[in-house]
PDB file of N, CA and C in Angstrom:
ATOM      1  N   UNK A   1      93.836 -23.253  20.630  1.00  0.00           N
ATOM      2  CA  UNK A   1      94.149 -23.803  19.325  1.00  0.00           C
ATOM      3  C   UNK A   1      92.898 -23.718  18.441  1.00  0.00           C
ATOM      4  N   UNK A   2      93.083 -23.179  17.320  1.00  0.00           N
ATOM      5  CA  UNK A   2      91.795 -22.627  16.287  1.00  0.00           C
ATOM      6  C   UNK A   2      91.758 -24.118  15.284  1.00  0.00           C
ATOM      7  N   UNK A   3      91.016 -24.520  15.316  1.00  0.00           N
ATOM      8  CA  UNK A   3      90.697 -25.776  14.693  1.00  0.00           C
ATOM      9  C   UNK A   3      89.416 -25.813  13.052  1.00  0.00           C
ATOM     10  N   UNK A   4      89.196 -24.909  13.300  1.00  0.00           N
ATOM     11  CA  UNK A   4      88.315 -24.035  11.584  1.00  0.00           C
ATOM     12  C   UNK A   4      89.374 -23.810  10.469  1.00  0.00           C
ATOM     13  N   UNK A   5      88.633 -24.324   9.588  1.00  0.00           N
ATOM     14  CA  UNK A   5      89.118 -24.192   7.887  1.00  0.00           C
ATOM     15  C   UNK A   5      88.338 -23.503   7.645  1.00  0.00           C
ATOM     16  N   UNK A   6      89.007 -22.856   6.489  1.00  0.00           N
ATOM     17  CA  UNK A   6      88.104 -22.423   5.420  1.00  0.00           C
ATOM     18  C   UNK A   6      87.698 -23.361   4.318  1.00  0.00           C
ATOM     19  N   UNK A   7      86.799 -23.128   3.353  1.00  0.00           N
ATOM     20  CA  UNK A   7      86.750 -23.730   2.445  1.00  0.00           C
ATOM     21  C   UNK A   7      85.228 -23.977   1.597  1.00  0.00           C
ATOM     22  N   UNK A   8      86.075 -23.314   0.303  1.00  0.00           N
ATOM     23  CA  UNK A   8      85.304 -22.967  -0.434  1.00  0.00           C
ATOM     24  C   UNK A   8      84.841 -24.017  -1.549  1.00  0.00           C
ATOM     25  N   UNK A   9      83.196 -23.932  -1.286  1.00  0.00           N
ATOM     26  CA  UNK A   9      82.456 -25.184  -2.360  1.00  0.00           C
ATOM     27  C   UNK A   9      81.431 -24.491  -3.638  1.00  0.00           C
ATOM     28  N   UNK A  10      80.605 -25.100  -4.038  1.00  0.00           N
ATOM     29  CA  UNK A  10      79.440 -24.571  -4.886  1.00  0.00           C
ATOM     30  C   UNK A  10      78.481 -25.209  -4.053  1.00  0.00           C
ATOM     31  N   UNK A  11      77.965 -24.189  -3.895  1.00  0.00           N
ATOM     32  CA  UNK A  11      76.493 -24.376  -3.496  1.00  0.00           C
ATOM     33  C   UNK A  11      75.454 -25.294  -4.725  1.00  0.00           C
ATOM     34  N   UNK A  12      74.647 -26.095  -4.243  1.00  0.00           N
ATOM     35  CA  UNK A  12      74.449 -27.634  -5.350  1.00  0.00           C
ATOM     36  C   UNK A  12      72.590 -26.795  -5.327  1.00  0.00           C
ATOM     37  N   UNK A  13      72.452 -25.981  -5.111  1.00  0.00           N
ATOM     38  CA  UNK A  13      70.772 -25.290  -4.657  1.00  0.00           C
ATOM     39  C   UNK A  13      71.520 -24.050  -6.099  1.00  0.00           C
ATOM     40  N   UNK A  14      72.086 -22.927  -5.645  1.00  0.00           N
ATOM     41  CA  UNK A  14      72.526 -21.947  -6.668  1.00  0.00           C
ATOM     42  C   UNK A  14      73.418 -21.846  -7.679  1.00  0.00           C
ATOM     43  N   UNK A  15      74.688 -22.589  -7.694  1.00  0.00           N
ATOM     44  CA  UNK A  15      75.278 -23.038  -7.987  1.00  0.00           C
ATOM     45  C   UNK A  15      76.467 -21.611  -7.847  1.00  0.00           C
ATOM     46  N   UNK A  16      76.627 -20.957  -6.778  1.00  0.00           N
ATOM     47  CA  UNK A  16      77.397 -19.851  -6.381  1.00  0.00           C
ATOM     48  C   UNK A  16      78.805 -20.630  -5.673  1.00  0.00           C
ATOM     49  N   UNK A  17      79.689 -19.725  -5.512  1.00  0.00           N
ATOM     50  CA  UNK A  17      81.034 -20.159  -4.643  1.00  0.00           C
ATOM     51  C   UNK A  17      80.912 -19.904  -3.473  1.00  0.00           C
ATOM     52  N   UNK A  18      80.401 -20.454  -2.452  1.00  0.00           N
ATOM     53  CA  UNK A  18      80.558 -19.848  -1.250  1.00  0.00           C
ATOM     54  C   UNK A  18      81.310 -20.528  -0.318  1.00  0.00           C
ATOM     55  N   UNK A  19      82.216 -19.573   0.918  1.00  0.00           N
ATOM     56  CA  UNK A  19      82.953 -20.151   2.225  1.00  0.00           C
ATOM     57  C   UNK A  19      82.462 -20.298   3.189  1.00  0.00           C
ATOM     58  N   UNK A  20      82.958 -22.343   3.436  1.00  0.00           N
ATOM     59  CA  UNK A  20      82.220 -22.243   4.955  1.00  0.00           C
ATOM     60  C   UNK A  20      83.134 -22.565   6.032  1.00  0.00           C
ATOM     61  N   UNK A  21      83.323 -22.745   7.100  1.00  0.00           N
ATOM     62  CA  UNK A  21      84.254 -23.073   8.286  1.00  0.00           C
ATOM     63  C   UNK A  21      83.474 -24.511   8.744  1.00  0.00           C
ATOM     64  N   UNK A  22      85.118 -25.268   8.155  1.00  0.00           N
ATOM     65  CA  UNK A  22      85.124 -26.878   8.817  1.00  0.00           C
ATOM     66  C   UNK A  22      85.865 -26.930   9.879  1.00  0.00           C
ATOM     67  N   UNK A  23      85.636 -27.599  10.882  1.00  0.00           N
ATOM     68  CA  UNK A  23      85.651 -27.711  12.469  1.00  0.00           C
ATOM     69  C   UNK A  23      86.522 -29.161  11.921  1.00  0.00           C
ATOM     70  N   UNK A  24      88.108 -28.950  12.133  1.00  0.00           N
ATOM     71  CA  UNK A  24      88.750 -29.635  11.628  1.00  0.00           C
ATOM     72  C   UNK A  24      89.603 -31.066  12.774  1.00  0.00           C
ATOM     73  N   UNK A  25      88.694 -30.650  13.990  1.00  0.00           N
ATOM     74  CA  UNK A  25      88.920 -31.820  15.043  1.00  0.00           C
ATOM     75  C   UNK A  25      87.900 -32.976  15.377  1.00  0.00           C
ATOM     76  N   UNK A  26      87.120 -32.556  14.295  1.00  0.00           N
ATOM     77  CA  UNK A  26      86.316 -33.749  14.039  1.00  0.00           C
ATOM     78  C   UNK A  26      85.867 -34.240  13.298  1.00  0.00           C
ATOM     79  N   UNK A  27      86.484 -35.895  12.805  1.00  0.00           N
ATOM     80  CA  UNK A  27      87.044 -36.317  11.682  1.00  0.00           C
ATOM     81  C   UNK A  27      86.081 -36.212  10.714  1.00  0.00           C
ATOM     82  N   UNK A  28      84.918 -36.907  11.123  1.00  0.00           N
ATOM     83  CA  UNK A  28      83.760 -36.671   9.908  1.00  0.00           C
ATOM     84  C   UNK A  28      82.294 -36.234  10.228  1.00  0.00           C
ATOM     85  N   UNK A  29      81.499 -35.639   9.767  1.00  0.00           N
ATOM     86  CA  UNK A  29      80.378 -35.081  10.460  1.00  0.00           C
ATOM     87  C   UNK A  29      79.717 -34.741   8.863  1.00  0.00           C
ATOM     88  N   UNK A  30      78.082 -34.808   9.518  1.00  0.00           N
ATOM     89  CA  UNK A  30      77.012 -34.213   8.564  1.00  0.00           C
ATOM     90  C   UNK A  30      75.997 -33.388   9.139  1.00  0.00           C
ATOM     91  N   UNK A  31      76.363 -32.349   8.559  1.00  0.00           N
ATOM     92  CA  UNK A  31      75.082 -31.500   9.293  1.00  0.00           C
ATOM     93  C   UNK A  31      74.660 -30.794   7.694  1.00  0.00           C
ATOM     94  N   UNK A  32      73.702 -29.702   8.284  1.00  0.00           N
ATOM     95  CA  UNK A  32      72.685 -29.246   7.278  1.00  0.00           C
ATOM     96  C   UNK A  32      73.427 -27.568   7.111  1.00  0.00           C
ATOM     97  N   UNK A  33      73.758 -26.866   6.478  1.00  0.00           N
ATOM     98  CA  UNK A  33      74.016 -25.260   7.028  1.00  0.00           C
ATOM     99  C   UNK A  33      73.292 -24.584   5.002  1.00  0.00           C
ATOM    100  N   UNK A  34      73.010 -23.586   6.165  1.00  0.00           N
ATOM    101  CA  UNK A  34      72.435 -22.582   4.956  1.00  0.00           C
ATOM    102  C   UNK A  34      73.143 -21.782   4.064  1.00  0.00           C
ATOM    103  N   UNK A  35      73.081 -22.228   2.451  1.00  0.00           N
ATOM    104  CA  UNK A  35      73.706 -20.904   1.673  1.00  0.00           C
ATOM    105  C   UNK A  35      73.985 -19.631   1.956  1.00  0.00           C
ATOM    106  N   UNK A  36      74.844 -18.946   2.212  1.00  0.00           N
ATOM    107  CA  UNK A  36      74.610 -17.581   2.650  1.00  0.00           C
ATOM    108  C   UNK A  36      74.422 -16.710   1.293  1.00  0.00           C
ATOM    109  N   UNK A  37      74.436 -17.103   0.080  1.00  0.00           N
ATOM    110  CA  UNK A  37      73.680 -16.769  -1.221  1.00  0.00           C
ATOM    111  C   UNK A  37      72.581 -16.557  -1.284  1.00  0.00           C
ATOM    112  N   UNK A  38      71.460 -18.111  -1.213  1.00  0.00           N
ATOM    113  CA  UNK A  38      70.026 -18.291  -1.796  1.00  0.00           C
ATOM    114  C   UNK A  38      69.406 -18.709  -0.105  1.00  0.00           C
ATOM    115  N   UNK A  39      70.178 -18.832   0.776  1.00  0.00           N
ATOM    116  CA  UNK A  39      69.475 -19.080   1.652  1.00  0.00           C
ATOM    117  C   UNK A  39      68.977 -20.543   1.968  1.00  0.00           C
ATOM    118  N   UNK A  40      69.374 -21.536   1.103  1.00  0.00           N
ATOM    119  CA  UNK A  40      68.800 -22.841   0.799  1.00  0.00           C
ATOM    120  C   UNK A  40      69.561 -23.910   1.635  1.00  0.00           C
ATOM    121  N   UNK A  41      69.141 -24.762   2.077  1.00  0.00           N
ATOM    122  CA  UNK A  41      69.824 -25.880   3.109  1.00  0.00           C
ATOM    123  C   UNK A  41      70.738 -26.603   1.962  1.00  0.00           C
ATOM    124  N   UNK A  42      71.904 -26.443   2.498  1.00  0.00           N
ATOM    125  CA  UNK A  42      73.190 -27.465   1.931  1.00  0.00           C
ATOM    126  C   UNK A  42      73.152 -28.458   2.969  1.00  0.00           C
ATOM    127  N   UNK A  43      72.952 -30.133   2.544  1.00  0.00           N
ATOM    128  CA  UNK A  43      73.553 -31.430   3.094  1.00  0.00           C
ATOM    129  C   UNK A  43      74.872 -31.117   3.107  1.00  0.00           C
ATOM    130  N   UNK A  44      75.806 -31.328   4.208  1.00  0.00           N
ATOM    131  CA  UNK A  44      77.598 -31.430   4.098  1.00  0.00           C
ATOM    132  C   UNK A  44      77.708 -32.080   4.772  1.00  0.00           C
ATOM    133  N   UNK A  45      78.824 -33.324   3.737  1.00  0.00           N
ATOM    134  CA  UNK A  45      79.058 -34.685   4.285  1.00  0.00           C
ATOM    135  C   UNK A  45      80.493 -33.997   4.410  1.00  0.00           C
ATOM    136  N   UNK A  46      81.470 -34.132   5.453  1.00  0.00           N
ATOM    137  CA  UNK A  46      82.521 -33.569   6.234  1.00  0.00           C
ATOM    138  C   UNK A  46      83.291 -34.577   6.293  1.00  0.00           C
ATOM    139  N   UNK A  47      84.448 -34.895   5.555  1.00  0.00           N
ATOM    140  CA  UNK A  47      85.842 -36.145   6.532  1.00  0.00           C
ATOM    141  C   UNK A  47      86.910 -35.196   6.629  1.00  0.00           C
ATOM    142  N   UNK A  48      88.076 -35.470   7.448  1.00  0.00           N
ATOM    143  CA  UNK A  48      88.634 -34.721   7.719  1.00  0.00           C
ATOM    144  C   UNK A  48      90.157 -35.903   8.235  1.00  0.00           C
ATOM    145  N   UNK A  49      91.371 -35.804   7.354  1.00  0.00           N
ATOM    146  CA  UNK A  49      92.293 -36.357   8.161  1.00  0.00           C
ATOM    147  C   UNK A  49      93.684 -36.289   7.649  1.00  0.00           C
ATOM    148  N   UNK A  50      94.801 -35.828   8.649  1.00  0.00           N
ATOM    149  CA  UNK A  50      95.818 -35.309   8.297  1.00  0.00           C
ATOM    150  C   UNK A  50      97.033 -35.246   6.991  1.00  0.00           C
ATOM    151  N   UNK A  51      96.527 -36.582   6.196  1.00  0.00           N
ATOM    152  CA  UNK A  51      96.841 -36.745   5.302  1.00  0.00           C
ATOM    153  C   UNK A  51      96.569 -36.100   3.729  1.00  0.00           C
ATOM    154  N   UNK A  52      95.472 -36.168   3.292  1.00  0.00           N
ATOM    155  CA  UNK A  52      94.686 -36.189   2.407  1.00  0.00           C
ATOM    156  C   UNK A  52      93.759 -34.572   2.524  1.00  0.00           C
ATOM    157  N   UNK A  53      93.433 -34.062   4.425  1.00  0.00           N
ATOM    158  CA  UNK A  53      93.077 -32.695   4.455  1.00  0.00           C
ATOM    159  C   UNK A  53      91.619 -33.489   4.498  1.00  0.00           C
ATOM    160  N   UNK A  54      90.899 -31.905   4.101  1.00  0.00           N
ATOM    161  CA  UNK A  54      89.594 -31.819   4.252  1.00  0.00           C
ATOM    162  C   UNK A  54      88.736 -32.149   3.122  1.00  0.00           C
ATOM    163  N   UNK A  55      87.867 -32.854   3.023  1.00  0.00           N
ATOM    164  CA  UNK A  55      86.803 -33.174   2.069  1.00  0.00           C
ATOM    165  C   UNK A  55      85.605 -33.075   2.466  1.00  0.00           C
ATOM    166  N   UNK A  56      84.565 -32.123   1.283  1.00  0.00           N
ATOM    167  CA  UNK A  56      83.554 -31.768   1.665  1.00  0.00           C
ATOM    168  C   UNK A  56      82.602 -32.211   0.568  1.00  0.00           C
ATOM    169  N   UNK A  57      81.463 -32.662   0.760  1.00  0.00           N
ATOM    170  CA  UNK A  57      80.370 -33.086  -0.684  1.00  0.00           C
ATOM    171  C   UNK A  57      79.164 -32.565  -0.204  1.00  0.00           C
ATOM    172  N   UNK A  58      78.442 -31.455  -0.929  1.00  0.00           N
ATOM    173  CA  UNK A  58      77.528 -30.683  -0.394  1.00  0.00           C
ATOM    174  C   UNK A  58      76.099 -31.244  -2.117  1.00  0.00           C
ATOM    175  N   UNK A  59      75.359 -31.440  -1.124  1.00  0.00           N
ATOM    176  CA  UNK A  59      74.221 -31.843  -1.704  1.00  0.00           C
ATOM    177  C   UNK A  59      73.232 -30.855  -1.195  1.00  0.00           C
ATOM    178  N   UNK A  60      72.072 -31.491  -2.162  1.00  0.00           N
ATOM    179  CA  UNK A  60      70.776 -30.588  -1.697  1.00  0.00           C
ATOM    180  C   UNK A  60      70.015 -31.381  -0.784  1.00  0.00           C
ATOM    181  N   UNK A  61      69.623 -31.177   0.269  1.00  0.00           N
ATOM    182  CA  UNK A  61      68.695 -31.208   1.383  1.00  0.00           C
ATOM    183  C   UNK A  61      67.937 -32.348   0.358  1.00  0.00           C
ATOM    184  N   UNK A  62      66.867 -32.035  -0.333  1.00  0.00           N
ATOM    185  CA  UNK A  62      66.072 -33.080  -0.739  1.00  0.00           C
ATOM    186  C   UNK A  62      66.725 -33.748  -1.954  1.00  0.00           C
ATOM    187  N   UNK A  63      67.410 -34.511  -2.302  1.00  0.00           N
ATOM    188  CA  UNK A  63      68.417 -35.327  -2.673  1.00  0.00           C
ATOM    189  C   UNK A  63      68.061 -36.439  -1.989  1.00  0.00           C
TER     190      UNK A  63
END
């Protein structure tokens, strides 16, 4: 069972569209992942729940 989204944000460093894969069996998570644009650390605050779907808020690292 494939549990990855897609989903596309703005990068808050370039301000580009880029897609990332949310790991959608676990409800909420923060990790750090790199623009594949500028290369720059995106903060992604991750919730995730069957209702409402996926929500993502991507900040800048030093924020």
């Amino acid at each position: 069972m494939n549990m990855l989204e897609e989903f596309n944000l703005e990068c808050p460093n370039c301000g580009e569209t880029v897609a990332i894969f949310i790991d959608s069996s676990v409800e909420q998570q923060i990790y750090i992942e790199d623009c594949p644009v500028c290369c720059r650390p995106m903060l992604l605050s991750v919730s995730y729940d069957e209702s409402s779907g996926v929500n993502v808020i991507a900040s800048r690292e030093d924020d």
